[in-house]
C-alpha atoms as a PDB file:
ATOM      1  CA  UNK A   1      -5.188 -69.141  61.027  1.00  0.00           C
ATOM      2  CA  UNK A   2      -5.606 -67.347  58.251  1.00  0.00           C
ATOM      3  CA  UNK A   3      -9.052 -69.180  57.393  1.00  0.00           C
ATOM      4  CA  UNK A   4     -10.382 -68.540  60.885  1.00  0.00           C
ATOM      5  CA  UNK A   5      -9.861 -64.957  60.231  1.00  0.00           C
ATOM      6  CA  UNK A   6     -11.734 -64.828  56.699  1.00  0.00           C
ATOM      7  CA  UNK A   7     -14.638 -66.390  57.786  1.00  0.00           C
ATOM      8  CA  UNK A   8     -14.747 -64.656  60.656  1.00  0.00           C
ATOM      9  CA  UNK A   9     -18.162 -62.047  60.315  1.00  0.00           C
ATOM     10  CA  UNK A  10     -17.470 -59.836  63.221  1.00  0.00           C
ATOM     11  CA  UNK A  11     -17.251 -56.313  62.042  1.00  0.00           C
ATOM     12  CA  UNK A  12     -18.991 -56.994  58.710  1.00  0.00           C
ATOM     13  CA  UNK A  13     -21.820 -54.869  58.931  1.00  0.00           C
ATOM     14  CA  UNK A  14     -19.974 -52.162  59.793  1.00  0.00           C
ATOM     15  CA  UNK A  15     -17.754 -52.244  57.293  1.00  0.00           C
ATOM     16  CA  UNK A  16     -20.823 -52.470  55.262  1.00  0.00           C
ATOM     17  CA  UNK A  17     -22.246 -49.451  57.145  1.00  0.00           C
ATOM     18  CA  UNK A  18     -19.249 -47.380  56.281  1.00  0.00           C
ATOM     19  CA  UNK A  19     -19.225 -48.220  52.178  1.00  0.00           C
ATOM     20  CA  UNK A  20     -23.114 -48.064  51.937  1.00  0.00           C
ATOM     21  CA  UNK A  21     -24.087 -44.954  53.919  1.00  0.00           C
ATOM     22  CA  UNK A  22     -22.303 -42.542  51.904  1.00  0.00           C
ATOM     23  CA  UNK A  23     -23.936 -43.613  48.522  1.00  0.00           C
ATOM     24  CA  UNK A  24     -27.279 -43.427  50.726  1.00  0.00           C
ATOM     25  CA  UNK A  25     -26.509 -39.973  51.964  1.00  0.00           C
ATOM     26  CA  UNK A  26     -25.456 -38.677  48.291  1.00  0.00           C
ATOM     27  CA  UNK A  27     -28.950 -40.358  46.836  1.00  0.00           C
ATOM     28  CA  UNK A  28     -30.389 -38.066  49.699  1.00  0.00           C
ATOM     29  CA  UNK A  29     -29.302 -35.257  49.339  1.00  0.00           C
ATOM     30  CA  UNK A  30     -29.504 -34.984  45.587  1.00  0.00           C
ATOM     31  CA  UNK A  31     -33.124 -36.418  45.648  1.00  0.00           C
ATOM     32  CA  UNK A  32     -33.565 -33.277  47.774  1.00  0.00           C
ATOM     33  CA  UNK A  33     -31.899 -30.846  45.467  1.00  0.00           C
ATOM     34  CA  UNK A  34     -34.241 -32.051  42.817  1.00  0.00           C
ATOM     35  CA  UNK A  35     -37.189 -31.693  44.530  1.00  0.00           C
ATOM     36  CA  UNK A  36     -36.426 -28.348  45.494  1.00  0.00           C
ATOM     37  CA  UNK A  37     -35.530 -27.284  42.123  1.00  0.00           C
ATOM     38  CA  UNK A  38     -38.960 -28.610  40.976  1.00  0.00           C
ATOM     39  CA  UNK A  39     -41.123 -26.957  43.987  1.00  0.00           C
ATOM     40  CA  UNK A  40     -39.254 -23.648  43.581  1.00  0.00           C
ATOM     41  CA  UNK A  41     -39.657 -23.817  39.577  1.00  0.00           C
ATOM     42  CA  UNK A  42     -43.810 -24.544  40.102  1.00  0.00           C
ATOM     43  CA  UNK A  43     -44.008 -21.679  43.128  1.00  0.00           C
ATOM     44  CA  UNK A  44     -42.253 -19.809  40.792  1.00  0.00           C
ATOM     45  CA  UNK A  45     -44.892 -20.452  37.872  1.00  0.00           C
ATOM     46  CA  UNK A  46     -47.689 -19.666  40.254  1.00  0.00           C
ATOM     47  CA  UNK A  47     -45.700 -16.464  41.126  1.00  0.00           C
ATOM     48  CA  UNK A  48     -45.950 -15.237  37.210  1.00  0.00           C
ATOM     49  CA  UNK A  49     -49.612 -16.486  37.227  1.00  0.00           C
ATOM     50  CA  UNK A  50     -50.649 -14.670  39.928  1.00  0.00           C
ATOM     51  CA  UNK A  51     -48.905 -11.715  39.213  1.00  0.00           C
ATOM     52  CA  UNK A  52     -49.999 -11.692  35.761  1.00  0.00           C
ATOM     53  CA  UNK A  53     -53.634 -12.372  36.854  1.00  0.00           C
ATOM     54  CA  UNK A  54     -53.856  -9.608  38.833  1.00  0.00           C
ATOM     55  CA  UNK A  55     -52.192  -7.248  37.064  1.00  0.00           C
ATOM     56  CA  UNK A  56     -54.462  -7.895  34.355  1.00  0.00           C
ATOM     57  CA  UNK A  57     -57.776  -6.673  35.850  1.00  0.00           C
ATOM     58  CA  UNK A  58     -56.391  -3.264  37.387  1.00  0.00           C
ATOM     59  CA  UNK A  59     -57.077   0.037  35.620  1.00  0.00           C
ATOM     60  CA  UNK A  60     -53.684   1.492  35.078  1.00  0.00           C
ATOM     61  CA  UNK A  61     -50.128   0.238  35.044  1.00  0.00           C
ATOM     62  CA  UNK A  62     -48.826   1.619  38.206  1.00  0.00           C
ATOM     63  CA  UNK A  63     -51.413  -0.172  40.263  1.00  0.00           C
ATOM     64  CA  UNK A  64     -50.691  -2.905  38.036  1.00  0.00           C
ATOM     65  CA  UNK A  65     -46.988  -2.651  39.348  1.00  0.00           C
ATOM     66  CA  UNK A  66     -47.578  -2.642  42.916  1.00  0.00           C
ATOM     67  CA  UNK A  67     -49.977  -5.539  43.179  1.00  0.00           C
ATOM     68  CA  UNK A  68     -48.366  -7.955  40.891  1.00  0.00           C
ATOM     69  CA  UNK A  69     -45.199  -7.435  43.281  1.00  0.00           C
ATOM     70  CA  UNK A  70     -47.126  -7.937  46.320  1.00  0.00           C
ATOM     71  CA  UNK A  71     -49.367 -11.168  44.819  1.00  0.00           C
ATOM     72  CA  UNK A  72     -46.087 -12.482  43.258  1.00  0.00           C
ATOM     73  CA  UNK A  73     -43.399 -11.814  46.265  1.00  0.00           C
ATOM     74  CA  UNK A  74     -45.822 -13.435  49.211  1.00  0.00           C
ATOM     75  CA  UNK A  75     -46.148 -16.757  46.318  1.00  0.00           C
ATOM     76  CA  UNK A  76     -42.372 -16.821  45.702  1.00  0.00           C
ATOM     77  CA  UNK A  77     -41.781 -16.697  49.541  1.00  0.00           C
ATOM     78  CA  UNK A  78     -43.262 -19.784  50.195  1.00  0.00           C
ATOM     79  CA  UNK A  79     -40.423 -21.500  48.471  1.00  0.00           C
ATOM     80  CA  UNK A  80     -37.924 -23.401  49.635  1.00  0.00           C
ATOM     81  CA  UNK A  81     -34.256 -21.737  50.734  1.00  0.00           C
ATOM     82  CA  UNK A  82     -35.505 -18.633  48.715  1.00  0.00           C
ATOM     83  CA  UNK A  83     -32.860 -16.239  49.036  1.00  0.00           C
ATOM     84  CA  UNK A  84     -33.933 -13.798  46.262  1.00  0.00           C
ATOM     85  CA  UNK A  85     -36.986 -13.405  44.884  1.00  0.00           C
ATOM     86  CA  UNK A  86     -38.600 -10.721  42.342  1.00  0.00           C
ATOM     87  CA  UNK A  87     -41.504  -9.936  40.161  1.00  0.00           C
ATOM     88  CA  UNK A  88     -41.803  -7.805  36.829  1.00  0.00           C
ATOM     89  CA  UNK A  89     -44.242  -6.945  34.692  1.00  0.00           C
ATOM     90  CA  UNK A  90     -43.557  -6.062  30.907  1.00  0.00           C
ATOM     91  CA  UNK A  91     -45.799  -4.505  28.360  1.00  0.00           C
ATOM     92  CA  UNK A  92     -46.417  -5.102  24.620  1.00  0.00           C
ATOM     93  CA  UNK A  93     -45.672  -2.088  22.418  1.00  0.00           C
ATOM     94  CA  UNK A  94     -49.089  -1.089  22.591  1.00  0.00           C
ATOM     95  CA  UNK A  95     -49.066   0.645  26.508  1.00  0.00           C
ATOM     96  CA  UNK A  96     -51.856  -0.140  28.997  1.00  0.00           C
ATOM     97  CA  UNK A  97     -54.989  -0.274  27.125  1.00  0.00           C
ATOM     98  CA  UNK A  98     -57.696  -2.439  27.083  1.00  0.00           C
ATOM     99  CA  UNK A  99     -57.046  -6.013  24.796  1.00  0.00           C
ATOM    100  CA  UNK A 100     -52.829  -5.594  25.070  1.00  0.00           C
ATOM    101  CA  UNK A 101     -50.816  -8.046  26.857  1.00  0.00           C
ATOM    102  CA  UNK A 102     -48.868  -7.873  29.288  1.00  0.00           C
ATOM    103  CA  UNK A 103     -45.938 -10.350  30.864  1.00  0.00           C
ATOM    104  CA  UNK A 104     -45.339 -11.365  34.341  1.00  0.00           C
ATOM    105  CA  UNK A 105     -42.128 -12.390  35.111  1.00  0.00           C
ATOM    106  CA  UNK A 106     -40.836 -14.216  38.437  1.00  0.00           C
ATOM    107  CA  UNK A 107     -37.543 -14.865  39.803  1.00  0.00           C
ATOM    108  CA  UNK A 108     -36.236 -17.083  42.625  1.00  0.00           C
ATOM    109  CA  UNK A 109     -33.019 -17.973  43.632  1.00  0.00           C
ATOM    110  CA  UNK A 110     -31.800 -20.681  46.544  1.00  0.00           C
ATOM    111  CA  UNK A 111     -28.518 -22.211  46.999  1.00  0.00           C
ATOM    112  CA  UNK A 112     -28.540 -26.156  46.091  1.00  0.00           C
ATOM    113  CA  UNK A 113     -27.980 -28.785  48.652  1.00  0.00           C
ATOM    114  CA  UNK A 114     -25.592 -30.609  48.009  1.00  0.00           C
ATOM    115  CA  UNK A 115     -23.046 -27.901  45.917  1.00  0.00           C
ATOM    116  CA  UNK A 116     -24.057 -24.973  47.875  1.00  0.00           C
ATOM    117  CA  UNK A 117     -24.202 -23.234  43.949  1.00  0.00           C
ATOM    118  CA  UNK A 118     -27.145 -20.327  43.441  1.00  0.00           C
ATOM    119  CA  UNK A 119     -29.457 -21.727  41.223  1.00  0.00           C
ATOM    120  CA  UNK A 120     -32.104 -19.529  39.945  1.00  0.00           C
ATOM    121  CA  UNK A 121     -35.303 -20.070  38.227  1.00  0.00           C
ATOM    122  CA  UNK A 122     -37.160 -17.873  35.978  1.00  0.00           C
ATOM    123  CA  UNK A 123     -40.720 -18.038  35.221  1.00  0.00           C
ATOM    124  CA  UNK A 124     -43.239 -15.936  32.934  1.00  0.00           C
ATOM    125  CA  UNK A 125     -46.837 -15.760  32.085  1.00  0.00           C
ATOM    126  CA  UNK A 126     -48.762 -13.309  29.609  1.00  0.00           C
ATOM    127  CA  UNK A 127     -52.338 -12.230  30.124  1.00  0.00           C
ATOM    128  CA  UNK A 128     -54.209  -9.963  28.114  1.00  0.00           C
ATOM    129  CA  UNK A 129     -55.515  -6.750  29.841  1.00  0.00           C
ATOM    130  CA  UNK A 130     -58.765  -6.762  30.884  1.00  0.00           C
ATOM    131  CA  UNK A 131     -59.763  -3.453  32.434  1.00  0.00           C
ATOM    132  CA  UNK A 132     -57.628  -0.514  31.591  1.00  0.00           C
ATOM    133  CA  UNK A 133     -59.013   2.935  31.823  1.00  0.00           C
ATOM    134  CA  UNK A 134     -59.777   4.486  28.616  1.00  0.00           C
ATOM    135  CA  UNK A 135     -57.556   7.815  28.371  1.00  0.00           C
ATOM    136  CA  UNK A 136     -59.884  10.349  26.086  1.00  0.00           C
END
């Protein structure tokens, strides 16, 4: 009786079913995790880039301000689960003249999959000023 019951293969692939699928689903979910991390880290590159780019071309700091937000903000929102995102820009000790530098800095955070955690990524770029107005 006992051997009739052992080799007895009714209910085997769900038994199967039931240990695989988990280990399937966790391979899922953090697969997705780490792809977000990496899209949100490049978007977030991009973000600094752009911001940087554009900041770098504009004749005074305050304009410099307001469109490296706006470039940086509409690139970080094209990430995934973004629930934060910011842009800054930082000068060199030399103010906003013609051959300084200046650094873009981008921020996203998104909460992770499979933890729920915040995870935030920080990105920055520096560009030398290209066309500051010269102050006489």
């Amino acid at each position: 009786m006992i051997r009739a019951r052992v080799k007895d293969e009714r209910g085997s692939q769900m038994i199967e079913f039931i240990l695989v699928f988990p280990l399937v689903w966790i391979l899922i979910v953090f697969s997705f995790d780490q792809f977000s991390m990496m899209y949100n880290k490049q978007k977030a590159l991009a973000a600094a880039y752009e911001a940087g780019r554009i900041a770098a071309v504009q004749p005074n700091f305050g304009l410099a301000k307001f469109h490296a937000k706006q470039r940086g903000t509409s690139e970080l929102a094209q990430g995934i689960g973004v629930l934060h995102k910011d842009v800054q820009l930082e000068l060199d000790g030399n103010g906003w003249r013609k051959g300084s530098h200046v650094k873009a800095k981008a921020t996203v955070s998104f909460r992770l999959l499979s933890t729920g955690e915040l995870f935030e990524i920080t990105e920055s770029y520096y560009m030398m000023v290209e066309n500051a107005e010269e102050k006489q």
